[in-house]
Protein backbone atom coordinates (compact mmCIF):
# COMPACT_ATOMS: atom_id res chain seq x y z
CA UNK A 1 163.53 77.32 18.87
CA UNK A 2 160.92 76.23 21.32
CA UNK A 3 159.10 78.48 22.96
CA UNK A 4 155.86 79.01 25.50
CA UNK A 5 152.73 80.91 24.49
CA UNK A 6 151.39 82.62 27.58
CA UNK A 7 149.35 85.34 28.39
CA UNK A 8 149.50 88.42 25.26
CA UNK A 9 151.00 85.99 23.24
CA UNK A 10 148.11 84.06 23.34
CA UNK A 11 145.38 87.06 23.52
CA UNK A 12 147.77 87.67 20.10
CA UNK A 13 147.29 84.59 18.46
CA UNK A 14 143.58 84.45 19.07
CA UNK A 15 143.10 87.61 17.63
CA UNK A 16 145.08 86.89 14.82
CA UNK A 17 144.57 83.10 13.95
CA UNK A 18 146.35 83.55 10.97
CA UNK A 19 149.43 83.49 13.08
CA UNK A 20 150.89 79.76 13.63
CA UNK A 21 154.18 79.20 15.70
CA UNK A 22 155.47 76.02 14.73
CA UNK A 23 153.56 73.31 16.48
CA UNK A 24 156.15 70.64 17.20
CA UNK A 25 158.22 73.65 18.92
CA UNK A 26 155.00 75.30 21.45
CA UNK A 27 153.84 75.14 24.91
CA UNK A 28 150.60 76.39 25.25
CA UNK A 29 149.86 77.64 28.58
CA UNK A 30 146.11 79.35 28.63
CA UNK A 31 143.70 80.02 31.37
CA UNK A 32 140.04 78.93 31.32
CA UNK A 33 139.86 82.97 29.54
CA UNK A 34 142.32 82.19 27.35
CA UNK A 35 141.39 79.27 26.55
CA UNK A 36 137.78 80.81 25.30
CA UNK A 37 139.67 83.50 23.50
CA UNK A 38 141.36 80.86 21.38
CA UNK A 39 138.74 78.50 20.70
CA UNK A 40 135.68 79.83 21.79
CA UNK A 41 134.87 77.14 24.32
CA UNK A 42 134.92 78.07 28.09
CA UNK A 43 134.05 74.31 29.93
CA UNK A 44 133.24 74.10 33.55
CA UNK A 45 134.08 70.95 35.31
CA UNK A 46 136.82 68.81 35.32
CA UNK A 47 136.12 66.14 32.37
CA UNK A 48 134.86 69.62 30.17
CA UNK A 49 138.52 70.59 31.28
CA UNK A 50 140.10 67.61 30.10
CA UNK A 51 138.60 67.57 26.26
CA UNK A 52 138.69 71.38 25.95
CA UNK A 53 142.35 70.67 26.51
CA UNK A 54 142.28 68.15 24.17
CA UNK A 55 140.80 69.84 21.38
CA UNK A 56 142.80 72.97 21.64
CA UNK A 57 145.88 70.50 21.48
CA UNK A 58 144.65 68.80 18.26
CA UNK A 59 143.88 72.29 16.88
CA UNK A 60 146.62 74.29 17.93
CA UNK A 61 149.36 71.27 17.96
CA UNK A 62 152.05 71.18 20.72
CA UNK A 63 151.45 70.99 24.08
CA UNK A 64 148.67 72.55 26.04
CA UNK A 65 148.33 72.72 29.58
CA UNK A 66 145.06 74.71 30.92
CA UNK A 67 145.82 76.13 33.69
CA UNK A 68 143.42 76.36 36.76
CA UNK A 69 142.27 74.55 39.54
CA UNK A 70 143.79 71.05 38.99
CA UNK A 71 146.01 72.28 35.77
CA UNK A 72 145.48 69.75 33.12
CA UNK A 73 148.89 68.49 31.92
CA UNK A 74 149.41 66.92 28.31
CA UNK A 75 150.24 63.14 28.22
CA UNK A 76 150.72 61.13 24.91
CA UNK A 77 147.68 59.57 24.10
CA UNK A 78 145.33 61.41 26.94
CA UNK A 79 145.17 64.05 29.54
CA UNK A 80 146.05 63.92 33.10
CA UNK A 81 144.87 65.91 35.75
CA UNK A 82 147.89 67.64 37.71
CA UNK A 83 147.50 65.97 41.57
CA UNK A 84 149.67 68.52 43.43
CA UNK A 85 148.93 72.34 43.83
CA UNK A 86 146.46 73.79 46.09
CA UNK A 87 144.21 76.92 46.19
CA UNK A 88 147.15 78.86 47.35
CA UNK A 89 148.26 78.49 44.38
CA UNK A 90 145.50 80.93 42.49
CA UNK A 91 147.82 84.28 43.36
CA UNK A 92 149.01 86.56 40.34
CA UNK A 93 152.16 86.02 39.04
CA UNK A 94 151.90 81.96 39.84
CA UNK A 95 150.89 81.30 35.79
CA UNK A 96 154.05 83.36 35.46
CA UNK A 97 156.01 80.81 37.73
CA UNK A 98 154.82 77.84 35.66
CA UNK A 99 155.69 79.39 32.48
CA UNK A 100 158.95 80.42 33.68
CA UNK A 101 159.88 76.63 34.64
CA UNK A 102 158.86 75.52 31.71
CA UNK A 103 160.97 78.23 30.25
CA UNK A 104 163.84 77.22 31.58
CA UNK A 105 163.54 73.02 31.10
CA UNK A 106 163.03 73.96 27.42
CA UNK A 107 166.41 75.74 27.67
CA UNK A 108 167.71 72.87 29.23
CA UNK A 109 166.67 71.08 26.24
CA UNK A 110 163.66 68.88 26.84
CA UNK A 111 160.99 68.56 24.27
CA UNK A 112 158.63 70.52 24.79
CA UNK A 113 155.80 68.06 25.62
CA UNK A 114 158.35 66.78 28.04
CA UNK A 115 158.72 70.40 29.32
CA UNK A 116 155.17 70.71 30.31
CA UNK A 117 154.20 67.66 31.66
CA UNK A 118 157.71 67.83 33.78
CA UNK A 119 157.27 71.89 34.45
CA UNK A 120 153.86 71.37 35.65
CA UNK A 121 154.59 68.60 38.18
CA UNK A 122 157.19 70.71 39.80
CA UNK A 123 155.82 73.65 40.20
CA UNK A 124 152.62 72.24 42.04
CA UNK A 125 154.86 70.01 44.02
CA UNK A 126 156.44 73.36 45.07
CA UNK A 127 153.18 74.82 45.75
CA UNK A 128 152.16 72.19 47.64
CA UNK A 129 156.41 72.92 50.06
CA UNK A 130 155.53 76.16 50.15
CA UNK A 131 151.83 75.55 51.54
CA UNK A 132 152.72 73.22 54.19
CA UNK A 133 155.72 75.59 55.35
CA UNK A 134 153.69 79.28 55.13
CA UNK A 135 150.36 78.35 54.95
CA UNK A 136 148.08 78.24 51.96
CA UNK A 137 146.26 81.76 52.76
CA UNK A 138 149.27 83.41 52.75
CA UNK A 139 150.64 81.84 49.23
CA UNK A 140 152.65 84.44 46.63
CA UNK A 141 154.17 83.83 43.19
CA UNK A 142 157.86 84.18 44.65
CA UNK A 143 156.93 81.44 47.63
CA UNK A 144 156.41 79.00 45.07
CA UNK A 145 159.58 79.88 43.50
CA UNK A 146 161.41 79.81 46.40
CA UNK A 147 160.56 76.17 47.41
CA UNK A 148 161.52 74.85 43.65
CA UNK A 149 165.21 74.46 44.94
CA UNK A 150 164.32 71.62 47.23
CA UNK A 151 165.40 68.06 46.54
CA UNK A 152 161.95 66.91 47.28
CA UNK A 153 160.14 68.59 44.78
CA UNK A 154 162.37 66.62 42.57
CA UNK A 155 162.12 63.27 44.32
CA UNK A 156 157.94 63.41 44.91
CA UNK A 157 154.87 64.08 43.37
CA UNK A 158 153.12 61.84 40.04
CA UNK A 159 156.66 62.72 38.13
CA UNK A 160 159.11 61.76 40.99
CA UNK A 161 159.75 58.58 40.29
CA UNK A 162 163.46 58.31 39.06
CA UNK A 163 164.23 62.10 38.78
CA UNK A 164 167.14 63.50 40.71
């Protein structure tokens, strides 16, 4: 089954590299502390971002998608920085929504790489509804989940093109 390595699970794995989940099957989803805890490397700036991610994806396998300010999102033969999401976005619980999306496209049977990249694009496209409704100071975990129902976080954004 496919599945997505967050948080303990990952603080898990690190600590016990011995440990493998299949790699065709995993979504990686670390922090920039996570990240460290798994391969040591803790890069600052956005291009560091981008081949941390990279390496942790050749070494892990699967998909990885670092989380933080402009998430980087797998993509087949490089990395993309995720364009939607704001700071309101960096509230506890919002990894949590990301996972849980990706969660649940998994169990609606997408690959997994498919998953993440897809996951990832909706749930900063939802940040970005739930911003320009409440406000970006005001941001929680649950406001992001609240605006995935709406058709346009579908229809916009770098993955809207075609998906309805």
């Amino acid at each position: 089954m496919p599945l997505v390595i967050d948080a303990d699970a990952l603080n898990f794995i690190a600590a016990h590299p011995e440990i493998r989940p299949a790699p065709e099957r995993c979504v990686w989803t670390p922090h920039p502390g996570e990240l460290q805890r798994l391969t040591g490397e803790r890069p600052s700036g956005e291009e560091a971002r981008i081949a941390a991610a990279a390496r942790c994806a050749e070494r892990l396998g699967g998909a990885v998608v670092l989380k933080g300010h402009r998430t980087v999102r797998p993509r087949r033969l490089a990395l993309l920085r995720q364009s939607s999401g704001n700071p309101g976005m960096a509230t506890g619980g919002s990894g949590d929504v990301l996972t849980g999306v990706i969660a649940a496209l998994l169990g609606q049977r997408l690959a997994p790489f498919d998953a993440a990249v897809l996951g990832v694009s909706l749930h900063g496209t939802a940040g970005d509804l739930a911003a320009a409704s409440l406000g970006e100071p005001s941001l929680v975990a649950g406001d992001i989940v609240d605006h995935l129902p709406e058709r346009s976080a579908l229809t916009s954004g770098p993955m809207g093109d075609g998906i309805r």
